[in-house]
N, C-alpha and C. Protein backbone atom coordinates (compact mmCIF):
# COMPACT_ATOMS: atom_id res chain seq x y z
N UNK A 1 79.84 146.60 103.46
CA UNK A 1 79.69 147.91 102.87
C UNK A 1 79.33 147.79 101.39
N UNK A 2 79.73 146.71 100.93
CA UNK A 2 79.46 146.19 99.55
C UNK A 2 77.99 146.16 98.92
N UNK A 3 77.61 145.45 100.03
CA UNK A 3 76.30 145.19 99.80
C UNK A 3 75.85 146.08 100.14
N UNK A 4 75.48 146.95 101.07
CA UNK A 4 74.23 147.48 102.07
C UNK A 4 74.40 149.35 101.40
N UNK A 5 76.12 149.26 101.10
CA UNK A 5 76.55 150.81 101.18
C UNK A 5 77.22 151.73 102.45
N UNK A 6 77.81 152.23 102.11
CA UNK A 6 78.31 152.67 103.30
C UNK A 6 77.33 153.60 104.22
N UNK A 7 76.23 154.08 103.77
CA UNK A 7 75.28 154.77 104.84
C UNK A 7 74.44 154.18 105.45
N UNK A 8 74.65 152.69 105.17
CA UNK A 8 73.80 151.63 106.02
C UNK A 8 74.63 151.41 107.19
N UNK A 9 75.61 151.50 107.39
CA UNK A 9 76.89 151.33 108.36
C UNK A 9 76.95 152.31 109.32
N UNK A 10 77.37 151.82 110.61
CA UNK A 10 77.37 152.72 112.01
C UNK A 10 78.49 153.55 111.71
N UNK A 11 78.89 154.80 112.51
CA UNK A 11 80.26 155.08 112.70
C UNK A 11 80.88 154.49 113.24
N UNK A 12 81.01 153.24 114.18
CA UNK A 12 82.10 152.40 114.45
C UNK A 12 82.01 151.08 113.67
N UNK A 13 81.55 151.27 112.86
CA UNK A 13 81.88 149.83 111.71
C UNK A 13 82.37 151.06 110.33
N UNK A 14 82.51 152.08 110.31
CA UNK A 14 83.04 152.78 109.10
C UNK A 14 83.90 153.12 110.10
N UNK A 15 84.49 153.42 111.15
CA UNK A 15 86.30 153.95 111.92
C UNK A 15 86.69 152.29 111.99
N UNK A 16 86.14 151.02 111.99
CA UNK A 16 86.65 150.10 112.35
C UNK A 16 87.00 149.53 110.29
N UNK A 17 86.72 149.48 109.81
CA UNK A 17 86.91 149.90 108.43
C UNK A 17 88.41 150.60 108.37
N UNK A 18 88.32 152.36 108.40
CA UNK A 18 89.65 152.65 108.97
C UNK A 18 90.90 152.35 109.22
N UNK A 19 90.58 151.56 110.60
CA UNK A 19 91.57 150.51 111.79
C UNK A 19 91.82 149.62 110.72
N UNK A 20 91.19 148.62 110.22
CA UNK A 20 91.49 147.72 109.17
C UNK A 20 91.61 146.34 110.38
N UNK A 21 92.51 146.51 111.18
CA UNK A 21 92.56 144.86 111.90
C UNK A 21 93.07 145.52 113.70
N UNK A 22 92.34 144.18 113.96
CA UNK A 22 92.22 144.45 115.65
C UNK A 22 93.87 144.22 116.08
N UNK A 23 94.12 144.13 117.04
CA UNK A 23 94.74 143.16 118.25
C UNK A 23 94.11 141.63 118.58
N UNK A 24 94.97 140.79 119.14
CA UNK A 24 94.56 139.64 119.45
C UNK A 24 93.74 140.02 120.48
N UNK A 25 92.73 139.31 120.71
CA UNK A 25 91.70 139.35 121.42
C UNK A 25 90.69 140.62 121.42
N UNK A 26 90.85 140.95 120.37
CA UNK A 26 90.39 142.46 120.06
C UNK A 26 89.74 143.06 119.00
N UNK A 27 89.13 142.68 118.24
CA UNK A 27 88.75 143.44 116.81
C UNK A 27 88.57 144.74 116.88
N UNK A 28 88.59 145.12 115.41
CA UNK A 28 88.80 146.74 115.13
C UNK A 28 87.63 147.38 115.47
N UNK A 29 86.92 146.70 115.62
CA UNK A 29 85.03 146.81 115.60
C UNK A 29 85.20 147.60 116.99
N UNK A 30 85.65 146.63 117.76
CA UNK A 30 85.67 146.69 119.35
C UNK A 30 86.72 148.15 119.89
N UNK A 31 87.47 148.44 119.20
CA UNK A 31 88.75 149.72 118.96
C UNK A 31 87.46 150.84 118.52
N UNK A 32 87.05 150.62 117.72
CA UNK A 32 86.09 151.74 116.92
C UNK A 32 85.34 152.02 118.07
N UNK A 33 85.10 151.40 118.43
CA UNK A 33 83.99 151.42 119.51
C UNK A 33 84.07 152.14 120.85
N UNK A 34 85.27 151.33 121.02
CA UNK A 34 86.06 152.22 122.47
C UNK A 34 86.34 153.71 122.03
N UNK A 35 86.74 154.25 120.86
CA UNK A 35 87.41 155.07 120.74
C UNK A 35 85.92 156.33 120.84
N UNK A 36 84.53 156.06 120.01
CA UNK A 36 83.65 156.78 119.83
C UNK A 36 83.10 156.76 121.34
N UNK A 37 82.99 155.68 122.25
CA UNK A 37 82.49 155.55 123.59
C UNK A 37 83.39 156.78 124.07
N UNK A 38 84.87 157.46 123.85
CA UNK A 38 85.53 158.09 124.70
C UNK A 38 85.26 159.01 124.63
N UNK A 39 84.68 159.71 122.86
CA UNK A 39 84.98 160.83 122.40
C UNK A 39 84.07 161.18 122.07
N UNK A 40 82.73 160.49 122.26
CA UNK A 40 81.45 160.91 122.12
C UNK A 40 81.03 160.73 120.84
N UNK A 41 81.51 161.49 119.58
CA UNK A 41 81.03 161.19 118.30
C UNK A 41 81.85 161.50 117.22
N UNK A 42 81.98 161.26 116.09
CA UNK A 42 82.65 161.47 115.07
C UNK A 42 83.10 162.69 115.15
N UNK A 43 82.10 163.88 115.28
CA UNK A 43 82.46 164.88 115.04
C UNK A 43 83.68 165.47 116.18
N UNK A 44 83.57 165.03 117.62
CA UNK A 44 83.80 165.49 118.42
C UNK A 44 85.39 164.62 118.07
N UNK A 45 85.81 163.65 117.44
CA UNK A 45 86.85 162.64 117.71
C UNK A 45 87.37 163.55 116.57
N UNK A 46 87.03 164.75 115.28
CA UNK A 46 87.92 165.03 114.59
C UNK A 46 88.53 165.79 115.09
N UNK A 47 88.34 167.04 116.31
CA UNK A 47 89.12 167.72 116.88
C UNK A 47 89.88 167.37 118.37
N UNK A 48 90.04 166.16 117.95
CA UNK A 48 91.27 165.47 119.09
C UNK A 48 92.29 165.21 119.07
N UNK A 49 93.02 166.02 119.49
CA UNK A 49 94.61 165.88 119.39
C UNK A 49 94.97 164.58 118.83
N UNK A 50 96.27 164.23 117.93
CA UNK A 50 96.70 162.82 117.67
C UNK A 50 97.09 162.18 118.02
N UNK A 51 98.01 162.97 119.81
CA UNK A 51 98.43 161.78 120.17
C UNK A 51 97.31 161.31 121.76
N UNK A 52 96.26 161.79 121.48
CA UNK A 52 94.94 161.21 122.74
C UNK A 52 94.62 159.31 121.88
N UNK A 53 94.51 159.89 120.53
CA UNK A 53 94.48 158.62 119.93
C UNK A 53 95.65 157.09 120.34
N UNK A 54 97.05 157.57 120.76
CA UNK A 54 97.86 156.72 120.99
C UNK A 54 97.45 155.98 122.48
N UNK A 55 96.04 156.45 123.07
CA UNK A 55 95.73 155.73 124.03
C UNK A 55 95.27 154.63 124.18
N UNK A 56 94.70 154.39 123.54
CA UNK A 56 94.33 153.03 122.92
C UNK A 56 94.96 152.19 122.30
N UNK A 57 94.98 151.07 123.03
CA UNK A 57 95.43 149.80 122.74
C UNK A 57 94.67 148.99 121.10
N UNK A 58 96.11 149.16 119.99
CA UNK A 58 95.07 148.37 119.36
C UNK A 58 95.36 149.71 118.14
N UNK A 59 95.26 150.83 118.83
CA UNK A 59 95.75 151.98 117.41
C UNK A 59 97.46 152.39 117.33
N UNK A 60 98.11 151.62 116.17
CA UNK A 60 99.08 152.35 115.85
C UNK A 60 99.74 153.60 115.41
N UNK A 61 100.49 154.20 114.85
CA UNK A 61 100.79 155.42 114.45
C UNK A 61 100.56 155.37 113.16
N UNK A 62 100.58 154.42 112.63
CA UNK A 62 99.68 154.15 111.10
C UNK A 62 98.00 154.23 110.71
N UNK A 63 97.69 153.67 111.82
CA UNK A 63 95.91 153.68 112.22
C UNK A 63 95.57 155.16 112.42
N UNK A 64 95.98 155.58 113.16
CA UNK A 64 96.05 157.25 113.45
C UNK A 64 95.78 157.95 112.54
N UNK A 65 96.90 157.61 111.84
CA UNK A 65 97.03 158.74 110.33
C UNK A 65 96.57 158.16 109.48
N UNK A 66 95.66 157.16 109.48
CA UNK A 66 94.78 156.84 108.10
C UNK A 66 93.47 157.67 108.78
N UNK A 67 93.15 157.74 110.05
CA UNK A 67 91.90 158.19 110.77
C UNK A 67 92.03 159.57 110.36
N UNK A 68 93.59 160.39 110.25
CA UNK A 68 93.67 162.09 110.34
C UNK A 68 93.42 162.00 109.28
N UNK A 69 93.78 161.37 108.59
CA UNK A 69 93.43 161.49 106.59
C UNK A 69 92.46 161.40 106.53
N UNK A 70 91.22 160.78 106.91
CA UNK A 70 90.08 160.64 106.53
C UNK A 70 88.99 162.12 106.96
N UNK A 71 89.52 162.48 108.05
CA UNK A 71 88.91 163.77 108.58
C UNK A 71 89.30 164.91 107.92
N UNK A 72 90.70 165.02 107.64
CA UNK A 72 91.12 165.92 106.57
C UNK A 72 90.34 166.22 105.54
N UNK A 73 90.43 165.06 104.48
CA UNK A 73 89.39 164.65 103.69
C UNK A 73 87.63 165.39 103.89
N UNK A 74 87.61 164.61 104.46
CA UNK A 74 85.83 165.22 104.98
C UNK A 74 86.09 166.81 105.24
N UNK A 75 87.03 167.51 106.15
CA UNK A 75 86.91 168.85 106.01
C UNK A 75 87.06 169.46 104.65
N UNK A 76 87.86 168.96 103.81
CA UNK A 76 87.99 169.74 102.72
C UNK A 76 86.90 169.68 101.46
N UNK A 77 86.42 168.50 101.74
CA UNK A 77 84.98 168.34 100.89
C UNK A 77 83.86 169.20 101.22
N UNK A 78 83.60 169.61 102.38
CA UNK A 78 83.07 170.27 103.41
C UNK A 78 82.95 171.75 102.88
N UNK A 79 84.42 172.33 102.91
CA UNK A 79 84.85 173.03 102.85
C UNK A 79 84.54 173.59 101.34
N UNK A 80 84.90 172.46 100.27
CA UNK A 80 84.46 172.77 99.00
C UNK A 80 82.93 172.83 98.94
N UNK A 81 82.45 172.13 99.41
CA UNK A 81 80.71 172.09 99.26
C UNK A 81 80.59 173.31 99.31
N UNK A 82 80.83 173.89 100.85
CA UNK A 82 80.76 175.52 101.16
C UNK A 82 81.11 176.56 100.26
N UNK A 83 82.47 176.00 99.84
CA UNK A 83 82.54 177.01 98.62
C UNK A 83 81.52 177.25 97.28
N UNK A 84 81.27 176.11 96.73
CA UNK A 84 80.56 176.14 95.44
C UNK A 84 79.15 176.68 95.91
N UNK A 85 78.85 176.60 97.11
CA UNK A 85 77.29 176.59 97.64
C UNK A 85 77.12 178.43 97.65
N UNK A 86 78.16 178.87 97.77
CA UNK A 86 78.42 180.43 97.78
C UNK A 86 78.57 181.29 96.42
N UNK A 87 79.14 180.55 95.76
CA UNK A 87 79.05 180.95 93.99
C UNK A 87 77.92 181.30 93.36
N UNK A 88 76.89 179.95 93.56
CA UNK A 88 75.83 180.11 92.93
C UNK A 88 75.10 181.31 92.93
């Protein structure tokens, strides 16, 4: 991400980022992966309940809530964009 930037990066190498570290026999890459294969796409994985996330092998209750934080995040930036975009 260093190099390239983060918009050079897939959404499952920026949720595996996220995850931070796999399971044995497992990288986070491979978690990211499964998780967007289930849920179709970023967008669709922010309105998914938190504990659909505990299905997966490989996401803790810590992993979870760095993932809800990050969507949080993005809504409220979102949200502000929207706002200031209405001022003008």
């Amino acid at each position: 991400m260093r190099e390239l930037g983060a918009e050079a990066l897939s959404d499952a190498e920026l949720l595996a980022i996220l995850i931070s570290t796999g399971i044995k026999g497992k990288p986070a890459e491979e978690i990211a992966e499964e998780v967007l294969e289930r849920f179709g796409s970023l967008s669709q994985m922010a309105n998914v309940p938190l504990e659909k996330f505990l299905e997966f092998k490989g996401l803790s209750d810590v992993k979870i809530i760095r993932i809800a934080a990050a969507f949080e995040i993005a809504r409220r930036l979102s949200k502000e964009a929207l706002g200031h975009g209405e001022e003008e």
